[in-house]
C-alpha atoms as a PDB file:
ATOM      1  CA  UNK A   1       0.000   0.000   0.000  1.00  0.00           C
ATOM      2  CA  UNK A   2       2.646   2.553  -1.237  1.00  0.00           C
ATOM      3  CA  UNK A   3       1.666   5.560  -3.091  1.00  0.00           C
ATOM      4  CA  UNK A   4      -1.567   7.760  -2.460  1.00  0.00           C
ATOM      5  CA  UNK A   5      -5.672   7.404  -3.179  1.00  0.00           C
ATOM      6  CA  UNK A   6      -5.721  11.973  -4.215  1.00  0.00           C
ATOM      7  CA  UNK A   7      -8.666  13.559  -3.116  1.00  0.00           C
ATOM      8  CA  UNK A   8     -12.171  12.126  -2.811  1.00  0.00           C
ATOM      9  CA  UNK A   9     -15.530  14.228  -3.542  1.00  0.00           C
ATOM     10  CA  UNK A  10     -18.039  11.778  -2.797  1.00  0.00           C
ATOM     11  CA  UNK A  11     -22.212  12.196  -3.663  1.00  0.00           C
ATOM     12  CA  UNK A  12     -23.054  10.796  -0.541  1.00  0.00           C
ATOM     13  CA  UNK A  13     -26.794  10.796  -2.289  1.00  0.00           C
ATOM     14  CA  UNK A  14     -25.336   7.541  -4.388  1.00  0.00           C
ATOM     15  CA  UNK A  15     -24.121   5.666  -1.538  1.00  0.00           C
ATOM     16  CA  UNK A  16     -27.228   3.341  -1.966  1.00  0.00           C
ATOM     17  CA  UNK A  17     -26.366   0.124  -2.588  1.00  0.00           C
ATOM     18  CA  UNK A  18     -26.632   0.422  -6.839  1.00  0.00           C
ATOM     19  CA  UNK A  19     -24.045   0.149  -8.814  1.00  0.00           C
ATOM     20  CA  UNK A  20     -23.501   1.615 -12.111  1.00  0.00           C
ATOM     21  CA  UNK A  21     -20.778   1.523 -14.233  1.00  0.00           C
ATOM     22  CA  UNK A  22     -21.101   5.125 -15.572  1.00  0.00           C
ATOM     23  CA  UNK A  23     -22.221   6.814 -11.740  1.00  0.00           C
ATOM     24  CA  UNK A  24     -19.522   6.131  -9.742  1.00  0.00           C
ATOM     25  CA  UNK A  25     -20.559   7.354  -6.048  1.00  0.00           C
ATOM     26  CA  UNK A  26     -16.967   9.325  -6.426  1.00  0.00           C
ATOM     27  CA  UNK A  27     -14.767  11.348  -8.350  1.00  0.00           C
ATOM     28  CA  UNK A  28     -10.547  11.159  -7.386  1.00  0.00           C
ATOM     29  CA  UNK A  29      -8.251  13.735  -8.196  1.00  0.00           C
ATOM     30  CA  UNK A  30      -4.670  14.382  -7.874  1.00  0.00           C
ATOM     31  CA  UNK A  31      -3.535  18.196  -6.821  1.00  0.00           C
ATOM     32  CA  UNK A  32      -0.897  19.405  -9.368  1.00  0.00           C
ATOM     33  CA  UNK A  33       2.176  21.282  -8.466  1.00  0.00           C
ATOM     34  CA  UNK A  34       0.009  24.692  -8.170  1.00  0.00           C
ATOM     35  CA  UNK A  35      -2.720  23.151  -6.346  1.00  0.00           C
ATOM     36  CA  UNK A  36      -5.038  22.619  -9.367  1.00  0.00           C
ATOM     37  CA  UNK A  37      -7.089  19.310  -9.262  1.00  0.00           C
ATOM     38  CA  UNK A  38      -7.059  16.331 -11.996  1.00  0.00           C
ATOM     39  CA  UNK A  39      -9.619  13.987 -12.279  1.00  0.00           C
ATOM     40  CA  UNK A  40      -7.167  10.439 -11.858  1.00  0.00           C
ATOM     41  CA  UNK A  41      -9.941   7.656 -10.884  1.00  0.00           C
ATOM     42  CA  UNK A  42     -13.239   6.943  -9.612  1.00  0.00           C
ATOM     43  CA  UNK A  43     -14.286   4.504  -6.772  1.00  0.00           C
ATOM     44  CA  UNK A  44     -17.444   3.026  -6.172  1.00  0.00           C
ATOM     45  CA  UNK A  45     -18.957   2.760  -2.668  1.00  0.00           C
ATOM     46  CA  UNK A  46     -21.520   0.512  -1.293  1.00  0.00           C
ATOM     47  CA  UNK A  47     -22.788   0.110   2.209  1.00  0.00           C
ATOM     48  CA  UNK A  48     -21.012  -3.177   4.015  1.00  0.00           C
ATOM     49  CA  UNK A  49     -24.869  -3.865   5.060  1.00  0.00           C
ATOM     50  CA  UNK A  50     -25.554  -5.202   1.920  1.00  0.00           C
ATOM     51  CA  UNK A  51     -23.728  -8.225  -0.183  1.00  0.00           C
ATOM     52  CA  UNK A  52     -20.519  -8.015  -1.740  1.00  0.00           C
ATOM     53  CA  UNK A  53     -21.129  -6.562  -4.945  1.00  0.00           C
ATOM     54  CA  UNK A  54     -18.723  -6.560  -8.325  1.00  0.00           C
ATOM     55  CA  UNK A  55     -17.684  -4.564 -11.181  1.00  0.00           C
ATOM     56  CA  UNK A  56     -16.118  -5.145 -14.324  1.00  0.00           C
ATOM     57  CA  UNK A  57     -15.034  -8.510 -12.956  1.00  0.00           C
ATOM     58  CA  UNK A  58     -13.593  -7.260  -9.985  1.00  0.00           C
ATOM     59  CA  UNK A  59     -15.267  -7.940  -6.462  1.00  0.00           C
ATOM     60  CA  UNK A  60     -15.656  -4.887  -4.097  1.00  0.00           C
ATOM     61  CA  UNK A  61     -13.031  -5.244  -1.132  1.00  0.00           C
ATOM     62  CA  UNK A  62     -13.751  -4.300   2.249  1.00  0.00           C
ATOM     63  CA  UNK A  63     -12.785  -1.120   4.062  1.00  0.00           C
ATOM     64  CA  UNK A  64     -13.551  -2.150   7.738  1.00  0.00           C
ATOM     65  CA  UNK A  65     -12.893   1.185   9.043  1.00  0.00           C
ATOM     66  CA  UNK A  66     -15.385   2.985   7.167  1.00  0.00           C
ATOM     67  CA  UNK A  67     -17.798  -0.346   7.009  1.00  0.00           C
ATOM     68  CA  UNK A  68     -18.155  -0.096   2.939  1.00  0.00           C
ATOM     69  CA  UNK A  69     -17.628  -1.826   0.037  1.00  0.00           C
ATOM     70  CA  UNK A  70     -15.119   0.025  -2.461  1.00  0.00           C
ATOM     71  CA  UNK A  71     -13.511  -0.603  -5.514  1.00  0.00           C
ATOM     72  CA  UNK A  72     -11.457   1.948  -7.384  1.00  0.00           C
ATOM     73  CA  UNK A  73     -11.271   2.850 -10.994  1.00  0.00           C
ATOM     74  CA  UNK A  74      -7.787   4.346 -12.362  1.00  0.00           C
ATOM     75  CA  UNK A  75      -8.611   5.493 -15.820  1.00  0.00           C
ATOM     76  CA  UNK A  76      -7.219   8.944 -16.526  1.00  0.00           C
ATOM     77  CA  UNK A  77      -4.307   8.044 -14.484  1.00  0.00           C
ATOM     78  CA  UNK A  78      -2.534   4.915 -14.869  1.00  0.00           C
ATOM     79  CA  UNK A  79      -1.403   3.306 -11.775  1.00  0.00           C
ATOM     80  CA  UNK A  80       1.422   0.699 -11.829  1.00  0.00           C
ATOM     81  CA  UNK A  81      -0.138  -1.449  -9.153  1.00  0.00           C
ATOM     82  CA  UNK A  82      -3.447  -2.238 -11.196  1.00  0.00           C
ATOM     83  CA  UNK A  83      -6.352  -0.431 -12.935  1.00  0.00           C
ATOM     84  CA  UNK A  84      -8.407  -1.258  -9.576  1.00  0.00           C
ATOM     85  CA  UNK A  85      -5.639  -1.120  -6.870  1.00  0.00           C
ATOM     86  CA  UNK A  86      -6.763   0.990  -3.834  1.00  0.00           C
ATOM     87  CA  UNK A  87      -3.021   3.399  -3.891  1.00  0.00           C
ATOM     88  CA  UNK A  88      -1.410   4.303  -6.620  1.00  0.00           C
ATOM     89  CA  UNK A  89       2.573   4.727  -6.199  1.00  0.00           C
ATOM     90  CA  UNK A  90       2.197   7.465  -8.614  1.00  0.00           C
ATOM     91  CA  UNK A  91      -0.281   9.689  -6.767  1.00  0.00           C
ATOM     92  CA  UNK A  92       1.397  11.646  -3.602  1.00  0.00           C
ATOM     93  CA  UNK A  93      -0.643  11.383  -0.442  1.00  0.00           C
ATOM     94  CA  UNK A  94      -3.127  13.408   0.419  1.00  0.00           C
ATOM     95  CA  UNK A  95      -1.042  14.580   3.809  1.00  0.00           C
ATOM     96  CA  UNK A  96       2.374  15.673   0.403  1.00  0.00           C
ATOM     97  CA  UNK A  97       0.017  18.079  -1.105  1.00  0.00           C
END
């Protein structure tokens, strides 16, 4: 888990428990070198209430500490560790910016 996840805006209104491919429940974005935000990834989010869903092949992991379901969605960024790893070495973390 090297690397960084950028910033998360998250439409808490889409945290319901449906998944769609082209409504992720957030948007990921790196801050560039003057501070300016660029869209790197999505993630999906469902409530850990309900059953482990998947995506594009991939199952949802578990992130215990905030009880949900996630999976993340590299595609304007690529990320060394995999299209739907949670960090991406290439991303600072939020705490470099």
């Amino acid at each position: 888990e090297t690397g960084g996840m950028g910033q998360h805006y998250v439409d808490l209104s889409r945290v319901d428990g449906v998944v769609e491919a082209s409504r992720p429940e957030a948007m990921v974005y790196e801050l560039g070198a003057e501070g300016h935000p660029h869209l790197v990834a999505v993630e999906y989010i469902v409530p850990d209430t309900l059953p482990r869903p998947t995506l594009y092949g991939q199952e949802f992991h578990h992130n215990t500490a905030l009880g949900l379901w996630v999976l993340h969605a590299w595609i304007w960024k690529a990320n060394p560790a995999g299209v739907f790893a949670d960090f991406n070495p290439d991303v600072p973390d939020c705490d470099e910016n």
